[in-house]
C-alpha atoms as a PDB file:
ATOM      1  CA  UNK A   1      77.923 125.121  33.446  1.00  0.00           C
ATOM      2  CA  UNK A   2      78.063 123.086  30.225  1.00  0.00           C
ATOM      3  CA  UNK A   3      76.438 119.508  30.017  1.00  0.00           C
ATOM      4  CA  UNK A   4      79.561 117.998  30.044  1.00  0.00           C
ATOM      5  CA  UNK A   5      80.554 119.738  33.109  1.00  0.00           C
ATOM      6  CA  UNK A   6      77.533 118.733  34.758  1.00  0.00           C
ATOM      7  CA  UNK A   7      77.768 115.079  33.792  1.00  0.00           C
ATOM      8  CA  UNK A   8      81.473 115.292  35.137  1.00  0.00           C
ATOM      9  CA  UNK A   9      80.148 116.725  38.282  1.00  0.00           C
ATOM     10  CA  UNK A  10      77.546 114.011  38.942  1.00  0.00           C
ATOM     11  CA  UNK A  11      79.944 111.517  38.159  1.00  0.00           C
ATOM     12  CA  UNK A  12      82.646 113.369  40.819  1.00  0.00           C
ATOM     13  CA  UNK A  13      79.495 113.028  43.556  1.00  0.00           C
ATOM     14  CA  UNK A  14      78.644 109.595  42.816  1.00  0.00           C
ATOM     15  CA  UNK A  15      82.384 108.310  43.126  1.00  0.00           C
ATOM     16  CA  UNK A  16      82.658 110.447  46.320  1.00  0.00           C
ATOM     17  CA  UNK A  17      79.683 108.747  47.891  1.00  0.00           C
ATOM     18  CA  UNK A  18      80.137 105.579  47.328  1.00  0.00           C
ATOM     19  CA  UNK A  19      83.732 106.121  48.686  1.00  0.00           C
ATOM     20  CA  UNK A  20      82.381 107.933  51.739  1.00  0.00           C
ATOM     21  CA  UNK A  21      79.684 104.692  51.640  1.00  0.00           C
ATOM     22  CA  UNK A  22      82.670 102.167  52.124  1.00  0.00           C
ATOM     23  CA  UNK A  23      84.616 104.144  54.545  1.00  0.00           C
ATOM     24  CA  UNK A  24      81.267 104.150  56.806  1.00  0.00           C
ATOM     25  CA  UNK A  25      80.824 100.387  56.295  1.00  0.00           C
ATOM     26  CA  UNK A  26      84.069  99.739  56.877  1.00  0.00           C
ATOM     27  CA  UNK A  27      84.648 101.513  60.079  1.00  0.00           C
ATOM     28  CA  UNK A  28      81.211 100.264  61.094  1.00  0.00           C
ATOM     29  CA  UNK A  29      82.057  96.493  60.675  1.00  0.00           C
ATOM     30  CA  UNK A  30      85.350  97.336  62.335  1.00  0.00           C
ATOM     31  CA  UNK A  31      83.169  98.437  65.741  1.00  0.00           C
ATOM     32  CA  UNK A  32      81.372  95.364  65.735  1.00  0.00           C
ATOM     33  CA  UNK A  33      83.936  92.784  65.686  1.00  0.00           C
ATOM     34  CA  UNK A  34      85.463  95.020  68.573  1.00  0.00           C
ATOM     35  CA  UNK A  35      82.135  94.914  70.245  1.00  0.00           C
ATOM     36  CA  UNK A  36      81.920  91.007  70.028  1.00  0.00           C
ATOM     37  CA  UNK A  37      85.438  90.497  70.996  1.00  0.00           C
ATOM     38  CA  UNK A  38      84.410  92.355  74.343  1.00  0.00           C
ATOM     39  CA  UNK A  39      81.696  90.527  74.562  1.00  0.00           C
ATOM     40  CA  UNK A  40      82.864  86.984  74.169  1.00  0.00           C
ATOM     41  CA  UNK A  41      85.434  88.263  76.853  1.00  0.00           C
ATOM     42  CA  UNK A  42      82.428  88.525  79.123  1.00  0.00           C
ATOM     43  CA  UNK A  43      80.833  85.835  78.604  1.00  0.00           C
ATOM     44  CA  UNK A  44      84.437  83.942  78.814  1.00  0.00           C
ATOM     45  CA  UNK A  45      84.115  83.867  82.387  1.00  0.00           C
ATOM     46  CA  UNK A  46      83.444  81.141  84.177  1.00  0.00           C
ATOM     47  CA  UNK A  47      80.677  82.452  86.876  1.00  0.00           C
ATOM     48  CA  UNK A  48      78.285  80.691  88.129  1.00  0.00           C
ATOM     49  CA  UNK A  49      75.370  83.407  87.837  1.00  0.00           C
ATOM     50  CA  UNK A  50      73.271  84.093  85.131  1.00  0.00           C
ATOM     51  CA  UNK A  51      74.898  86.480  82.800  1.00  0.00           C
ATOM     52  CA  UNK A  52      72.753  88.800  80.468  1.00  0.00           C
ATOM     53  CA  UNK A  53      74.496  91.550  77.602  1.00  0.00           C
ATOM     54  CA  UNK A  54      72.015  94.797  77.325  1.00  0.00           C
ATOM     55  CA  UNK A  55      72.533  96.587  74.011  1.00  0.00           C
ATOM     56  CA  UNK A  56      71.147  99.559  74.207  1.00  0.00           C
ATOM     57  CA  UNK A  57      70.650 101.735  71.611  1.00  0.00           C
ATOM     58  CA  UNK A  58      71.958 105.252  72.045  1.00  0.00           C
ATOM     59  CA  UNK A  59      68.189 106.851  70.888  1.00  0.00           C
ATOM     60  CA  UNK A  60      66.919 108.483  74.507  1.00  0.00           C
ATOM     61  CA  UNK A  61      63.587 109.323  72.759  1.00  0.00           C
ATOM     62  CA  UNK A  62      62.086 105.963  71.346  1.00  0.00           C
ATOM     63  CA  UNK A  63      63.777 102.571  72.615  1.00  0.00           C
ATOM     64  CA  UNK A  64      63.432  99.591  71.210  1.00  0.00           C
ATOM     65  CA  UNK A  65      66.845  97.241  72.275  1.00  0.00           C
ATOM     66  CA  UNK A  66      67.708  93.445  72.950  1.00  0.00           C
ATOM     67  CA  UNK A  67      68.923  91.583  75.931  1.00  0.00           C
ATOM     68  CA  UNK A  68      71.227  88.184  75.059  1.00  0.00           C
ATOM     69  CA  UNK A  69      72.244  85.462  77.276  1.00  0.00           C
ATOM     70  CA  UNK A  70      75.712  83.611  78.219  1.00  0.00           C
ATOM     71  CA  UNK A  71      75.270  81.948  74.177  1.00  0.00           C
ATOM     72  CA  UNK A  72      74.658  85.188  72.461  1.00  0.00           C
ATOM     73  CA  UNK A  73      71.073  84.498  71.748  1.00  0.00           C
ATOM     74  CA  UNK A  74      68.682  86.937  71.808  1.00  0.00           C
ATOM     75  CA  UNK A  75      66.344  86.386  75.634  1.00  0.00           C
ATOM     76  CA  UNK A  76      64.660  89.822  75.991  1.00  0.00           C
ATOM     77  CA  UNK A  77      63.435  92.628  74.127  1.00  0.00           C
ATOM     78  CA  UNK A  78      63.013  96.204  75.693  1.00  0.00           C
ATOM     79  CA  UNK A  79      60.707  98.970  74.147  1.00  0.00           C
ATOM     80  CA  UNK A  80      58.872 101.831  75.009  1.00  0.00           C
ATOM     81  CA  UNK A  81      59.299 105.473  74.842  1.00  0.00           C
ATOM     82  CA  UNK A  82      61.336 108.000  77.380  1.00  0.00           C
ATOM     83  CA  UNK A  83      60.188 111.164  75.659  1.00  0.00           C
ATOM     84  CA  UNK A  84      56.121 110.728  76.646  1.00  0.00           C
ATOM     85  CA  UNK A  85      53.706 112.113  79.125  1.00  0.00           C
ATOM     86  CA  UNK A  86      54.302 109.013  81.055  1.00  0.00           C
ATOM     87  CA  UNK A  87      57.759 107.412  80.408  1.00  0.00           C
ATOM     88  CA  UNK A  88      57.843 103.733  80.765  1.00  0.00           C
ATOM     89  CA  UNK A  89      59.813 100.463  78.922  1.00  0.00           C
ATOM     90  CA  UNK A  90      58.527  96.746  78.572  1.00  0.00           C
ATOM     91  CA  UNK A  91      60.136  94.037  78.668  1.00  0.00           C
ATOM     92  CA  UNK A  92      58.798  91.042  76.574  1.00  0.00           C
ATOM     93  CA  UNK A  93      60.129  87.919  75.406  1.00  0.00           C
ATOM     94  CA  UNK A  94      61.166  86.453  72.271  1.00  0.00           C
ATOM     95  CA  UNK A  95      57.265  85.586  71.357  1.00  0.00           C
ATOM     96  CA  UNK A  96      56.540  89.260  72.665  1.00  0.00           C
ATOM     97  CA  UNK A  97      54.868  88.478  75.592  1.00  0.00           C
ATOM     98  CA  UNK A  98      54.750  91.058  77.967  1.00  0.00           C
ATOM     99  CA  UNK A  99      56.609  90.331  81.088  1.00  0.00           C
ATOM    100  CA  UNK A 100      57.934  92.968  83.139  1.00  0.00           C
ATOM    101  CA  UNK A 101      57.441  96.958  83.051  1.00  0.00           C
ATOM    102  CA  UNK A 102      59.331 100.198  84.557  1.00  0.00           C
ATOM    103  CA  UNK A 103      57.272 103.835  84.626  1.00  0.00           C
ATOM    104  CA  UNK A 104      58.542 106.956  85.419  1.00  0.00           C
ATOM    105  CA  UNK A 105      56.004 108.443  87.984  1.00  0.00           C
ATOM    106  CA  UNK A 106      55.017 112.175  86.196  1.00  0.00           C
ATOM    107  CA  UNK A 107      55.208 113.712  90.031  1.00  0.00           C
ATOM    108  CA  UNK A 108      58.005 112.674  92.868  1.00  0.00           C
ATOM    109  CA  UNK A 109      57.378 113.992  95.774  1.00  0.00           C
ATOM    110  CA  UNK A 110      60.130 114.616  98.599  1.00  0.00           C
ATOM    111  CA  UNK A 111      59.883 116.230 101.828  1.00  0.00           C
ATOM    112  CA  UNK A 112      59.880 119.884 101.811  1.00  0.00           C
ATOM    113  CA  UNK A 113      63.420 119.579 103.568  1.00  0.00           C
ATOM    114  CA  UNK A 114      64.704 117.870 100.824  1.00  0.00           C
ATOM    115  CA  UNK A 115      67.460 119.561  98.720  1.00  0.00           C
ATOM    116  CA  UNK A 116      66.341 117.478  95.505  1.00  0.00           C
ATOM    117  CA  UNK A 117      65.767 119.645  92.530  1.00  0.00           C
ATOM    118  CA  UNK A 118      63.970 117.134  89.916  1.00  0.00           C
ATOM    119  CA  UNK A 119      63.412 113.831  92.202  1.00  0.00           C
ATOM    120  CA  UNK A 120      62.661 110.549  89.968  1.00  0.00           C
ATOM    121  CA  UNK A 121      60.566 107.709  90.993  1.00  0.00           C
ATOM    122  CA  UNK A 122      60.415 104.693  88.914  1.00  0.00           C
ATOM    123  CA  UNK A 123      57.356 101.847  89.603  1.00  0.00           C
ATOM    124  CA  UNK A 124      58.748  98.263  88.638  1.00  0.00           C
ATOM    125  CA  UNK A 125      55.903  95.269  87.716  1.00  0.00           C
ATOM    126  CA  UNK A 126      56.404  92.138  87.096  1.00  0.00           C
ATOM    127  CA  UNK A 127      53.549  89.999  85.797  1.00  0.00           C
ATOM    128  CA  UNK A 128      51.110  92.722  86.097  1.00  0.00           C
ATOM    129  CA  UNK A 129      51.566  93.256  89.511  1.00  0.00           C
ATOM    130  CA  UNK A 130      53.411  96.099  91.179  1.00  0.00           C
ATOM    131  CA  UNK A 131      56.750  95.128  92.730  1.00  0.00           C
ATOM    132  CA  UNK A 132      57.990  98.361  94.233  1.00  0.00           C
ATOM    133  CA  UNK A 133      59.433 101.972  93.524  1.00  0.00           C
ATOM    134  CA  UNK A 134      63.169 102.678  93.042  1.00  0.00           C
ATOM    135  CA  UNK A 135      63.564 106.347  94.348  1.00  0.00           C
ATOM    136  CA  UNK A 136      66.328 109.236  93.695  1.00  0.00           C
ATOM    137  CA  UNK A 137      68.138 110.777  96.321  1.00  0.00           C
ATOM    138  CA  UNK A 138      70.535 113.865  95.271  1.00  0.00           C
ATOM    139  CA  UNK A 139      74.026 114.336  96.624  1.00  0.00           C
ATOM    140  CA  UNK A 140      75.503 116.948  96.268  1.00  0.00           C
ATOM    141  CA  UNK A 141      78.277 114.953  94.469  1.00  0.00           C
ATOM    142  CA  UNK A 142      76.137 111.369  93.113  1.00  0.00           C
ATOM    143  CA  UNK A 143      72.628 110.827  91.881  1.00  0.00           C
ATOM    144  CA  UNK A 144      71.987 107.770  94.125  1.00  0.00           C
ATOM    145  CA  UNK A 145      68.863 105.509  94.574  1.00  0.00           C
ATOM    146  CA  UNK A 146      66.769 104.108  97.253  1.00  0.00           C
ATOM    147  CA  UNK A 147      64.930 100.670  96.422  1.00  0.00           C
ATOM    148  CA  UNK A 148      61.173 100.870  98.909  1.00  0.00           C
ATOM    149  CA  UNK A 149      61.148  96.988  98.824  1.00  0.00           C
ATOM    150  CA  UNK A 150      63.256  93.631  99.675  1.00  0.00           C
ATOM    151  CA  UNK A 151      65.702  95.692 101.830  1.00  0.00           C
ATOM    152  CA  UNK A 152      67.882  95.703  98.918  1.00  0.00           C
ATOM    153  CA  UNK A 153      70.394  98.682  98.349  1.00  0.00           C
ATOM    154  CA  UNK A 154      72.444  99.808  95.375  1.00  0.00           C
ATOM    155  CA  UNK A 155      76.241 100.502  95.922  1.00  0.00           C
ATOM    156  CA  UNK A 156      78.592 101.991  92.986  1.00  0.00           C
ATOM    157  CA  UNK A 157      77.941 104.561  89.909  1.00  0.00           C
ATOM    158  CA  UNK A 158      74.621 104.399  88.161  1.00  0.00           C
ATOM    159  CA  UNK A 159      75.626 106.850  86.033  1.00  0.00           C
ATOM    160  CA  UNK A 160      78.671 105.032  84.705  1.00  0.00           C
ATOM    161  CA  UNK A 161      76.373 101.530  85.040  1.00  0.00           C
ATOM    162  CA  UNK A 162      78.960 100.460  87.422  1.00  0.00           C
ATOM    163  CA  UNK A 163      77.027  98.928  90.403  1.00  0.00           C
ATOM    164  CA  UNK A 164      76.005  96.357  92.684  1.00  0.00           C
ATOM    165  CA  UNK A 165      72.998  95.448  94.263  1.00  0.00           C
ATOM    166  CA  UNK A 166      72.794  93.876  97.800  1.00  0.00           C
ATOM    167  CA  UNK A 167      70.616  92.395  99.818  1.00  0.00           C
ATOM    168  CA  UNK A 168      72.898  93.290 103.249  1.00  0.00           C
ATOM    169  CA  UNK A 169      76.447  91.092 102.791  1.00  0.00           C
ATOM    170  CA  UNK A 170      74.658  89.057  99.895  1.00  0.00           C
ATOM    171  CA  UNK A 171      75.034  90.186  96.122  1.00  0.00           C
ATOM    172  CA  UNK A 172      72.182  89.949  94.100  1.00  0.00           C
ATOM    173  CA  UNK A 173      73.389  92.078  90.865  1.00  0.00           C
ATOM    174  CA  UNK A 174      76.409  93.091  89.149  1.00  0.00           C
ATOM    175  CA  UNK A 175      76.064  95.944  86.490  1.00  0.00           C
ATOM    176  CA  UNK A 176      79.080  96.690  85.058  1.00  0.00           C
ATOM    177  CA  UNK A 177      81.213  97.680  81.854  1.00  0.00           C
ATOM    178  CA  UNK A 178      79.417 100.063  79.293  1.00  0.00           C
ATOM    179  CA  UNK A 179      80.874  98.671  75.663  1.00  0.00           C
ATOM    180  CA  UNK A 180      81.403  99.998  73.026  1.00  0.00           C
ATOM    181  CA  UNK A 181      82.979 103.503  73.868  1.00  0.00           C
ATOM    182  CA  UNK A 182      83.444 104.003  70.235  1.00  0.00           C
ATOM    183  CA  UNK A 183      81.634 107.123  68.630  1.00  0.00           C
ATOM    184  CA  UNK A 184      80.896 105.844  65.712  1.00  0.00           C
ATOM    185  CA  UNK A 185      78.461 102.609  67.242  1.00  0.00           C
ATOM    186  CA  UNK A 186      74.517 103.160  67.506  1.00  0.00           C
ATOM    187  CA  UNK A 187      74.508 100.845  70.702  1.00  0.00           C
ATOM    188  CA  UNK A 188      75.924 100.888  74.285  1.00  0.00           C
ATOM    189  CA  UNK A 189      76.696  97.322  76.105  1.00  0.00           C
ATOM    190  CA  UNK A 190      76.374  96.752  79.638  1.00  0.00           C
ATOM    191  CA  UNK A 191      76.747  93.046  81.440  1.00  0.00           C
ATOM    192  CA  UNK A 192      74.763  91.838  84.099  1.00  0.00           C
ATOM    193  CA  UNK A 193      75.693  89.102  86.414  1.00  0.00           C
ATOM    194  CA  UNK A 194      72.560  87.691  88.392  1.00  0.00           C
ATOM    195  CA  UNK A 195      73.309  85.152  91.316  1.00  0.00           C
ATOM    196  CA  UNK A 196      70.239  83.871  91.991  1.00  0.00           C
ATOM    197  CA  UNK A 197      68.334  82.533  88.928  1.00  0.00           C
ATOM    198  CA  UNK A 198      64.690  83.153  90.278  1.00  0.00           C
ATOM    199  CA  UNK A 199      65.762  87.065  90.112  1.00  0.00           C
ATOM    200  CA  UNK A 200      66.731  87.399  86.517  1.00  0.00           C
ATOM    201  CA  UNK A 201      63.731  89.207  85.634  1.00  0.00           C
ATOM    202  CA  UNK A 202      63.782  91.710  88.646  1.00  0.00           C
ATOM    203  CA  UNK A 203      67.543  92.041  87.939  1.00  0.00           C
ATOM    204  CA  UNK A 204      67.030  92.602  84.627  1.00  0.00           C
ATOM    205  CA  UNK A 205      63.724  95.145  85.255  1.00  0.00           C
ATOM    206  CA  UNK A 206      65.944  96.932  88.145  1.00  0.00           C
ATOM    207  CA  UNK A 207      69.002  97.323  85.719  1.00  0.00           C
ATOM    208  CA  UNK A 208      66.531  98.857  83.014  1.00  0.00           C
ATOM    209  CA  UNK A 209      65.208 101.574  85.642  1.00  0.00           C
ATOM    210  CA  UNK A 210      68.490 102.407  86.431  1.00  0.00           C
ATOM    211  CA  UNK A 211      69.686 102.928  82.553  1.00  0.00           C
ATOM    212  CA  UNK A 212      66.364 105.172  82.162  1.00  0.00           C
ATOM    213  CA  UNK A 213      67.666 107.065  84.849  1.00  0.00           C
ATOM    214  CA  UNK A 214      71.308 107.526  84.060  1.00  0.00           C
ATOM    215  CA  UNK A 215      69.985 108.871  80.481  1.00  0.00           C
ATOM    216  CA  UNK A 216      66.871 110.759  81.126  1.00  0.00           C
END
């Protein structure tokens, strides 16, 4: 190949990037606006509970993700890594002050008569101090969950982060609503709705063990 044909060639490349660049940014600005217009439909409605949007990034091995409130502004940070010895994500503020925690346990034990092939246990604190274990339980159809404090029970799909929490005939948590489906977006949205203010941080620690779980 000539000099001239190799100049041409670079030249062919660099146009061919840079269009390839713009296509990407394009379509990539294009998923955003959809994934605020979902979001401001969310946050359009007029409930009473606190409301919190979880973008999660789509990364199972090293997290690092924000949680916003009813104005868009940024409440929450999650981080931590899913891919360690010992699995766990934090939950800190906006000064990065550490306030909540969820660890995998590295061994779940079940009864021998249990039909469970790889049971999950996952140890919620808040403030330091141990809260209580959210357990597995295998179906033959649905991964579901047991919560081993507060008598509270989870009803719906985990997997599809379609749930709701209850403490008997009262709702304490709405999960719902995974946004944006679109392949091309880094991040996966899901909405809480919290009824009782004083458990936005257990709602919010609860929803995070349950996202470890449907991706792990």
């Amino acid at each position: 190949m000539g000099i001239g044909s190799m100049i041409l060639s670079k030249v062919a490349k660099t146009v061919a990037l840079d269009a390839a660049t713009t296509v990407y940014d394009k379509a990539s600005e294009k998923v955003q606006k959809k994934t605020e217009k979902k979001i401001q439909k969310y946050l359009q409605d007029d409930s009473a509970a606190v409301q919190l949007v979880v973008c999660n990034s789509r990364d199972t091995s090293t997290k690092s993700y924000c949680v916003y409130d009813r104005n868009k502004n940024e409440k929450y940070q999650i981080k931590g890594k899913l891919s360690s010895r010992s699995p766990h994500l934090t939950i800190v503020d906006r000064n990065g002050n550490k306030l909540a925690s969820v660890k995998e346990k590295r061994i779940a034990f079940r009864s021998p008569l249990s039909l469970e092939e790889d049971p999950k246990d996952y140890i919620l604190e808040i403030g330091g101090k141990k809260i209580g274990v959210i357990k597995s339980q295998d179906t033959r159809l649905l991964r579901k969950f047991e919560f081993c404090f507060n008598h509270w029970e989870v009803k719906g799909n985990v997997l599809k982060m379609q749930y709701v929490i209850n403490n008997g005939k009262e709702i304490i948590l709405t999960v719902n609503d995974r946004a944006p489906m679109e392949m091309n977006s880094d991040y996966d949205c899901y909405y809480l709705d919290i009824y009782r203010p004083e458990n936005e941080l257990i709602g919010l620690a609860i929803a995070t063990a349950l996202d470890i779980a449907s991706t792990s």
